[in-house]
Protein backbone atom coordinates (compact mmCIF):
# COMPACT_ATOMS: atom_id res chain seq x y z
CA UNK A 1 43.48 35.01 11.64
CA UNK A 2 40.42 36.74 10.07
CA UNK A 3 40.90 34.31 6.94
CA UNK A 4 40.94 31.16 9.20
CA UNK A 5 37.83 32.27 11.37
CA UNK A 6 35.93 32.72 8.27
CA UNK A 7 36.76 29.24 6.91
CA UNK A 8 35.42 27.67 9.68
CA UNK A 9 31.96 29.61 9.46
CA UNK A 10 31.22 28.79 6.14
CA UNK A 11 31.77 24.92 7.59
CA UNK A 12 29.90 26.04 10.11
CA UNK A 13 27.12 27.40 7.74
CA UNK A 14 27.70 24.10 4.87
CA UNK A 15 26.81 21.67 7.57
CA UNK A 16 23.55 23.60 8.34
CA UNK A 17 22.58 23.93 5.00
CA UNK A 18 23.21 20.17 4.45
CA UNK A 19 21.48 18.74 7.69
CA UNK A 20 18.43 21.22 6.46
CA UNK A 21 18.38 19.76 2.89
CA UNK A 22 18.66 16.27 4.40
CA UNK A 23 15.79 16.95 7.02
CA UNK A 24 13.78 18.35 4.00
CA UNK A 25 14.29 15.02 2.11
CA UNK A 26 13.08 12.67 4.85
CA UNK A 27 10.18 14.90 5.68
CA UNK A 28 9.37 14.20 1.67
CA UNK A 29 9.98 10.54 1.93
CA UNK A 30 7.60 10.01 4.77
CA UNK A 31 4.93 12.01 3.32
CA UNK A 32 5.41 9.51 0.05
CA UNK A 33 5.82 6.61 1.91
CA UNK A 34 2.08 7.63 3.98
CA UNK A 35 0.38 8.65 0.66
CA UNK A 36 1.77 4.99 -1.14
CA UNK A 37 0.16 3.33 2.24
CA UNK A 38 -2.56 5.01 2.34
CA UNK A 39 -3.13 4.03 -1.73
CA UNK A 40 -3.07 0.53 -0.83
CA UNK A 41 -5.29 0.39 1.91
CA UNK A 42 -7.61 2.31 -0.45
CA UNK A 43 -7.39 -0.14 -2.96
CA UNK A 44 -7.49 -2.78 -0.89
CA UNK A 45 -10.81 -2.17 0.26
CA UNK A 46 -12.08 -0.71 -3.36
CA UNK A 47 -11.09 -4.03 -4.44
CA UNK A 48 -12.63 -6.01 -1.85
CA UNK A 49 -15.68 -4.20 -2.32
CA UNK A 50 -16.51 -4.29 -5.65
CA UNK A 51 -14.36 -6.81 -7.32
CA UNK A 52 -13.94 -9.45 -5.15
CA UNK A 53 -17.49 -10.59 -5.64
CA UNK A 54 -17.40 -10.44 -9.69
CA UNK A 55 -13.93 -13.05 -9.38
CA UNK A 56 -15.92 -15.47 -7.31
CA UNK A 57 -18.80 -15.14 -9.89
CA UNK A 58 -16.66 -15.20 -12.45
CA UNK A 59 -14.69 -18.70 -10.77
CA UNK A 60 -18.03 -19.86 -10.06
CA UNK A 61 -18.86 -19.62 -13.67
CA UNK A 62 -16.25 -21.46 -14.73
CA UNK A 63 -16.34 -24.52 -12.34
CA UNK A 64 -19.49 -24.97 -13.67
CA UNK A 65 -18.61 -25.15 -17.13
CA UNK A 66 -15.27 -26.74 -17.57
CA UNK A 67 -16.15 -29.65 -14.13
CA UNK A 68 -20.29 -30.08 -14.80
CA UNK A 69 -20.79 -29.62 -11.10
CA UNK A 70 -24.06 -30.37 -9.59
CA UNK A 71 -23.10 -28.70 -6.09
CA UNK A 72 -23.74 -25.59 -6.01
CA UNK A 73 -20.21 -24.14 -5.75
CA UNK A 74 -21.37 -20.24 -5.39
CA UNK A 75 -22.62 -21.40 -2.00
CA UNK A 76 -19.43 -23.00 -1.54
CA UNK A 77 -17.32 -19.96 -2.33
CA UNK A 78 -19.89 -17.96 0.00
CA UNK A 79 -19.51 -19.94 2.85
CA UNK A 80 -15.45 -19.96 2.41
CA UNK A 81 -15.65 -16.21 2.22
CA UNK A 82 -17.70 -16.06 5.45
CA UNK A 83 -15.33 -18.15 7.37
CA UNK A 84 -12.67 -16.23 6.03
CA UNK A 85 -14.23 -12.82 6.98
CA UNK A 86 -15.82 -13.90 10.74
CA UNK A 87 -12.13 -15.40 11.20
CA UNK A 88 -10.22 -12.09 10.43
């Protein structure tokens, strides 16, 4: 009888252990899954900040060259990324 009670707390005791490593996992995966989110919105924003305006220069530049545009396309571009921004 002793032998059979045992047996069942050490069930008793694996299932613990497991739920507790599996609760330990999921607290991990959220915290990654908040930091990777959080990365991105970082980015995001670095990128709107301080790149976006080079690649419009940068397009700009190269209307210009390759189409010999009179129109002043960086005006263009600006006003596109105003309607954009005021829309959003």
């Amino acid at each position: 009888m002793e032998n059979l009670q045992l047996s069942q707390e050490e069930k008793i005791d694996y299932i613990f252990k497991t739920l507790q490593k599996q609760e330990k996992r999921e607290i991990r995966k959220l915290i990654l899954k908040t930091f990777f989110r959080i990365f991105i919105v970082i980015y995001l924003i670095y990128f709107y900040m301080f790149w976006f305006s080079k690649i419009l220069n940068i397009i700009n530049e190269q209307i210009k060259e390759n189409f010999k545009v009179e129109i002043d396309s960086k005006e263009i571009l600006n006003n596109l990324k105003d309607k954009i921004i005021n829309n959003y």
